[in-house]
Protein backbone atom coordinates (compact mmCIF):
# COMPACT_ATOMS: atom_id res chain seq x y z
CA UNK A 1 -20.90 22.19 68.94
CA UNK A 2 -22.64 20.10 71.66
CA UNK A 3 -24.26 22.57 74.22
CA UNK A 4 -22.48 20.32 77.16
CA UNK A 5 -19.21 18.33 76.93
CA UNK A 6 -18.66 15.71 79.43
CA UNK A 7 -15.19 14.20 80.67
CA UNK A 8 -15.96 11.31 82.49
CA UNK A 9 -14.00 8.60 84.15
CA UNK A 10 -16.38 5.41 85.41
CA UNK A 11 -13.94 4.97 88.26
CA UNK A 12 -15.38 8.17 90.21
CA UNK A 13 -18.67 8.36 92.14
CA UNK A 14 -19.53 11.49 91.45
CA UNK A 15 -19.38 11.01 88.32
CA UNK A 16 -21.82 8.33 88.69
CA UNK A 17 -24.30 10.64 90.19
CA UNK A 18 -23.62 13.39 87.30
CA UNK A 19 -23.78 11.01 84.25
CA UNK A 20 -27.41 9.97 85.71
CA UNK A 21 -27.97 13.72 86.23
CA UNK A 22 -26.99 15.34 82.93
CA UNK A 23 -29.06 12.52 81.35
CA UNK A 24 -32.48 13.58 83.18
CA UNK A 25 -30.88 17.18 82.16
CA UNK A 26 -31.03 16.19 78.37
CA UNK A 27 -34.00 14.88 78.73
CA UNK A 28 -35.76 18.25 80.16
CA UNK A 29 -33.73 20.18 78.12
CA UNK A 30 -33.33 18.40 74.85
CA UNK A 31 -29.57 19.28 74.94
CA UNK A 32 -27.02 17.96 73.20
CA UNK A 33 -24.11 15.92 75.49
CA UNK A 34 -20.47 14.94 73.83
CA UNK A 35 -19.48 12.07 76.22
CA UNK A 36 -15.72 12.18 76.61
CA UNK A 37 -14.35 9.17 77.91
CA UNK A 38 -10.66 10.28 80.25
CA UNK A 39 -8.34 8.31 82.66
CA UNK A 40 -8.70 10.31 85.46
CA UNK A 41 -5.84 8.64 87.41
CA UNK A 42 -3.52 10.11 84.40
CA UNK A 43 -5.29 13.25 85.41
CA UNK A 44 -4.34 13.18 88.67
CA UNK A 45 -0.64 12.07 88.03
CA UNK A 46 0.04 14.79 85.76
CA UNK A 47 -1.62 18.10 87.67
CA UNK A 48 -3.52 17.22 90.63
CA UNK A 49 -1.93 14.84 93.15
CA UNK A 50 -3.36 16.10 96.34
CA UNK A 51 -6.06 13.62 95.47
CA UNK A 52 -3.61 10.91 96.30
CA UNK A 53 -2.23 12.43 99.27
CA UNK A 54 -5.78 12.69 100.79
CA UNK A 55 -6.38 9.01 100.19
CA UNK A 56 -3.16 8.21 101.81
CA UNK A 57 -4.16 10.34 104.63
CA UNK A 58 -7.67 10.66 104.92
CA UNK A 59 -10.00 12.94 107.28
CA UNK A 60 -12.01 10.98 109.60
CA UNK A 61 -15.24 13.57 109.49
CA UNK A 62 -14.78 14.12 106.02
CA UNK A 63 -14.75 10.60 105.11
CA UNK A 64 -17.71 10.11 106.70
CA UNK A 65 -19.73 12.74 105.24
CA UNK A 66 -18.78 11.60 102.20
CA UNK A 67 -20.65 8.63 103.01
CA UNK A 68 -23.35 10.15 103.87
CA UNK A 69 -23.36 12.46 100.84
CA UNK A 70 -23.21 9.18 98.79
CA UNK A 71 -25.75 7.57 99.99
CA UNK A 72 -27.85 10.96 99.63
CA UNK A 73 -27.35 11.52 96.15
CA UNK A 74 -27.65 7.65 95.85
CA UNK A 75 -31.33 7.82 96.95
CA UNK A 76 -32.02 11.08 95.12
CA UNK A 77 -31.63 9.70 91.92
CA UNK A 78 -33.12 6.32 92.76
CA UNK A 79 -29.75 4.40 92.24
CA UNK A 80 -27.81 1.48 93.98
CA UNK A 81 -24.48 2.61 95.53
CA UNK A 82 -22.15 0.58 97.22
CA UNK A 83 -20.60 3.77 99.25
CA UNK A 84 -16.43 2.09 99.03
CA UNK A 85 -15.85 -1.00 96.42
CA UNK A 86 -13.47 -3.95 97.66
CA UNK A 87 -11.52 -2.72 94.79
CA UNK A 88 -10.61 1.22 95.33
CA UNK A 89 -9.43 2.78 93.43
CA UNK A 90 -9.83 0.27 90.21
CA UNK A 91 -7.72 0.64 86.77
CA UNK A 92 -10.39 1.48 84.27
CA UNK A 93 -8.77 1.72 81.02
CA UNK A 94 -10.45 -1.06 79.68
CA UNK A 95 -13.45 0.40 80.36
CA UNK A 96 -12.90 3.86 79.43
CA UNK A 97 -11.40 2.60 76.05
CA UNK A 98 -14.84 0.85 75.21
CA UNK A 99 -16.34 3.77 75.99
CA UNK A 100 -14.26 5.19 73.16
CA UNK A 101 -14.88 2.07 70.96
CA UNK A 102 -18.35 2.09 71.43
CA UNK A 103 -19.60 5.62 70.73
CA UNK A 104 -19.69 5.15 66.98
CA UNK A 105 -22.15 2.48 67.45
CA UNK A 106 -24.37 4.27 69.86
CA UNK A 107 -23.35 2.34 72.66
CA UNK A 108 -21.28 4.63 75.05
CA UNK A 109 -24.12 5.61 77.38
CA UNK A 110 -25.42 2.26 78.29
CA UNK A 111 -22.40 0.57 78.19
CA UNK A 112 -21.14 3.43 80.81
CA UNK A 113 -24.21 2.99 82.81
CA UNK A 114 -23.59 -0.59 83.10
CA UNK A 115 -20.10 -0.33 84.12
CA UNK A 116 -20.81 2.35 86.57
CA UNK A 117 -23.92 0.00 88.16
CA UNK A 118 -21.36 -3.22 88.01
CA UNK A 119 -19.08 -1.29 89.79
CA UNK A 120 -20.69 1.33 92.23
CA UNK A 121 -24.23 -0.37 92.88
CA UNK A 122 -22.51 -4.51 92.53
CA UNK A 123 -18.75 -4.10 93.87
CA UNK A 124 -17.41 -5.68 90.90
CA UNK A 125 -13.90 -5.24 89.33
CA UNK A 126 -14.62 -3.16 86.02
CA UNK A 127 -10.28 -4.17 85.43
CA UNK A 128 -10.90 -8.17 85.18
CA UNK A 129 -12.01 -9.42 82.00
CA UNK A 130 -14.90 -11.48 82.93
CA UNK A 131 -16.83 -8.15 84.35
CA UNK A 132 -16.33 -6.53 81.08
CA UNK A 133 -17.64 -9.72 79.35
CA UNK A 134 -20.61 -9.18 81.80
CA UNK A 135 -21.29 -5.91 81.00
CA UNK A 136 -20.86 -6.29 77.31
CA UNK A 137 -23.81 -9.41 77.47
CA UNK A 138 -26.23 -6.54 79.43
CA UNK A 139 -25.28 -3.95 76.46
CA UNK A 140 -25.70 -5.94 73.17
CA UNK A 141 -22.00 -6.16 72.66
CA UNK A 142 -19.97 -9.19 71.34
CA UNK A 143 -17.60 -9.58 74.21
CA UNK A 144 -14.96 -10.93 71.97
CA UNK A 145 -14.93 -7.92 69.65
CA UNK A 146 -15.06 -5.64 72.30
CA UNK A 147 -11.59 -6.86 74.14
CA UNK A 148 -10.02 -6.98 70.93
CA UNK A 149 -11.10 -3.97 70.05
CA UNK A 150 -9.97 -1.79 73.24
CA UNK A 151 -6.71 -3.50 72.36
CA UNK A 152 -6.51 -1.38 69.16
CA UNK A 153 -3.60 1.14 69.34
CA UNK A 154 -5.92 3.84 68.06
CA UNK A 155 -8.17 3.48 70.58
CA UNK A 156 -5.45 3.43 73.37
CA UNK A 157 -4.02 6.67 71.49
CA UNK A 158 -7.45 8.49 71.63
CA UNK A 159 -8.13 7.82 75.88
CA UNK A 160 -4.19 9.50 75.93
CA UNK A 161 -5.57 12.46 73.86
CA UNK A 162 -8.95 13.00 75.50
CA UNK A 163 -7.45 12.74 78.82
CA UNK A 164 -4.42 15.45 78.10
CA UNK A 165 -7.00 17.47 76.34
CA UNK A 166 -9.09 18.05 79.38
CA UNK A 167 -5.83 18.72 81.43
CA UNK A 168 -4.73 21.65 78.23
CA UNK A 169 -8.33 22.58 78.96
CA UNK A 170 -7.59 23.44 82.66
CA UNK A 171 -9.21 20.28 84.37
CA UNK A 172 -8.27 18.75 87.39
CA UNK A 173 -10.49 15.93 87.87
CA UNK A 174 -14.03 13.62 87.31
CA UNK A 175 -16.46 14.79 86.31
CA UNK A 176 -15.51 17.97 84.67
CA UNK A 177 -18.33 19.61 82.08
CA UNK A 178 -17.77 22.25 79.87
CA UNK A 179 -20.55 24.57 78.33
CA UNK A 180 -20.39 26.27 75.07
CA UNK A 181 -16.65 25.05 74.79
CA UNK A 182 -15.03 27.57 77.31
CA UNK A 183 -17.27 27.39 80.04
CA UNK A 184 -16.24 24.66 82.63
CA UNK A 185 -18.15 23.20 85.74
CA UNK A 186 -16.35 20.27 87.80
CA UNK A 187 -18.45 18.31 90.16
CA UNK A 188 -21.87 16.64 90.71
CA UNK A 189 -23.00 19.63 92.82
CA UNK A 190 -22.56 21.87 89.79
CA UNK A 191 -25.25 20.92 88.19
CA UNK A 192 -27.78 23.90 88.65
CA UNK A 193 -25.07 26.27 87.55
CA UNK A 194 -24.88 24.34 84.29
CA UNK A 195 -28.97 24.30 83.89
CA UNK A 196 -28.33 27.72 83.91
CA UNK A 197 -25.29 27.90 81.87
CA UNK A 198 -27.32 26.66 79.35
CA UNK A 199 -30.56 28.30 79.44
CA UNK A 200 -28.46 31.66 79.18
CA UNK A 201 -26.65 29.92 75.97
CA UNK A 202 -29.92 29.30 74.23
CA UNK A 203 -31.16 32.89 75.11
């Protein structure tokens, strides 16, 4: 078992700022991440709308904290963040599906770094074909293979299982981490808890 499961949509900027930090985690650590691709919209849909009401209705201090906490994080790490995309919030399932087709070749993480950085640090629309064929040129991936590949009904079938898994599992949201299997963390801001997690683990 890995000692930290992710489930990670590319849509979400926290989960921007968590991918980047649970790879300088691994790195410290020399942990072991699974990287599980979701749809978090489906997330949402199914057991957590109050996300969309508080888009639909929005709290003006809140929202811009959350600006302000962006652009925080964004300089902690040392990464480009584009605080609210033109597009917002963007369909990802291409995306997340490539993430899918893509980990058996050792591609996942940089092909979800570079759709996070197209998206969050460039404003670009991770749904529209030509972006993806971007992204794939950055990552080493045939761009051709790659959209006929998401369109694989066993890849389509394994985002639907990943993403109800983490709702059986009691999530609500991106990014939610789990340590040890049972153990679950949601949230960038989590991230010391988990560091501790597992240290205690490994003890």
């Amino acid at each position: 078992m890995s000692d930290i499961e992710c489930f990670f949509d590319c849509s979400s900027p926290w989960t921007y700022f968590a991918f980047h930090n649970l790879l300088l985690m691994q790195k410290e650590l020399g942990i072991d991440i699974a990287w599980r691709p979701i749809l978090v919209g489906g997330v949402f849909n199914a057991v957590n709308p109050s996300v969309h009401n508080s888009r639909e209705k929005p709290v003006p201090a809140k929202t811009a904290y959350n600006k302000k906490d962006q652009q925080d994080w964004a300089r902690h790490l040392g990464i480009r963040m584009h605080y609210r995309p033109t597009v917002f919030p963007v369909n990802s399932v291409r995306a997340m599906r490539g993430c899918i087709l893509l980990e058996p070749e050792g591609k996942l993480v940089p092909f979800a770094l570079a759709t996070f950085e197209a998206y969050w640090g460039d404003d670009k629309d991770i749904s529209q074909v030509p972006v993806l064929r971007e992204i794939c040129g950055k990552v080493g991936v045939d761009a051709d293979r790659f959209l006929a590949g998401i369109e694989q009904q066993e890849i389509k079938d394994r985002l639907r299982a990943i993403t109800q898994e983490l709702i059986d599992r009691g999530g609500f949201g991106s990014p939610t981490m789990f340590v040890g299997g049972d153990d679950m963390y949601f949230g960038n801001d989590r991230m010391p808890l988990i560091r501790e997690a597992v240290r205690r683990r490994r003890a």
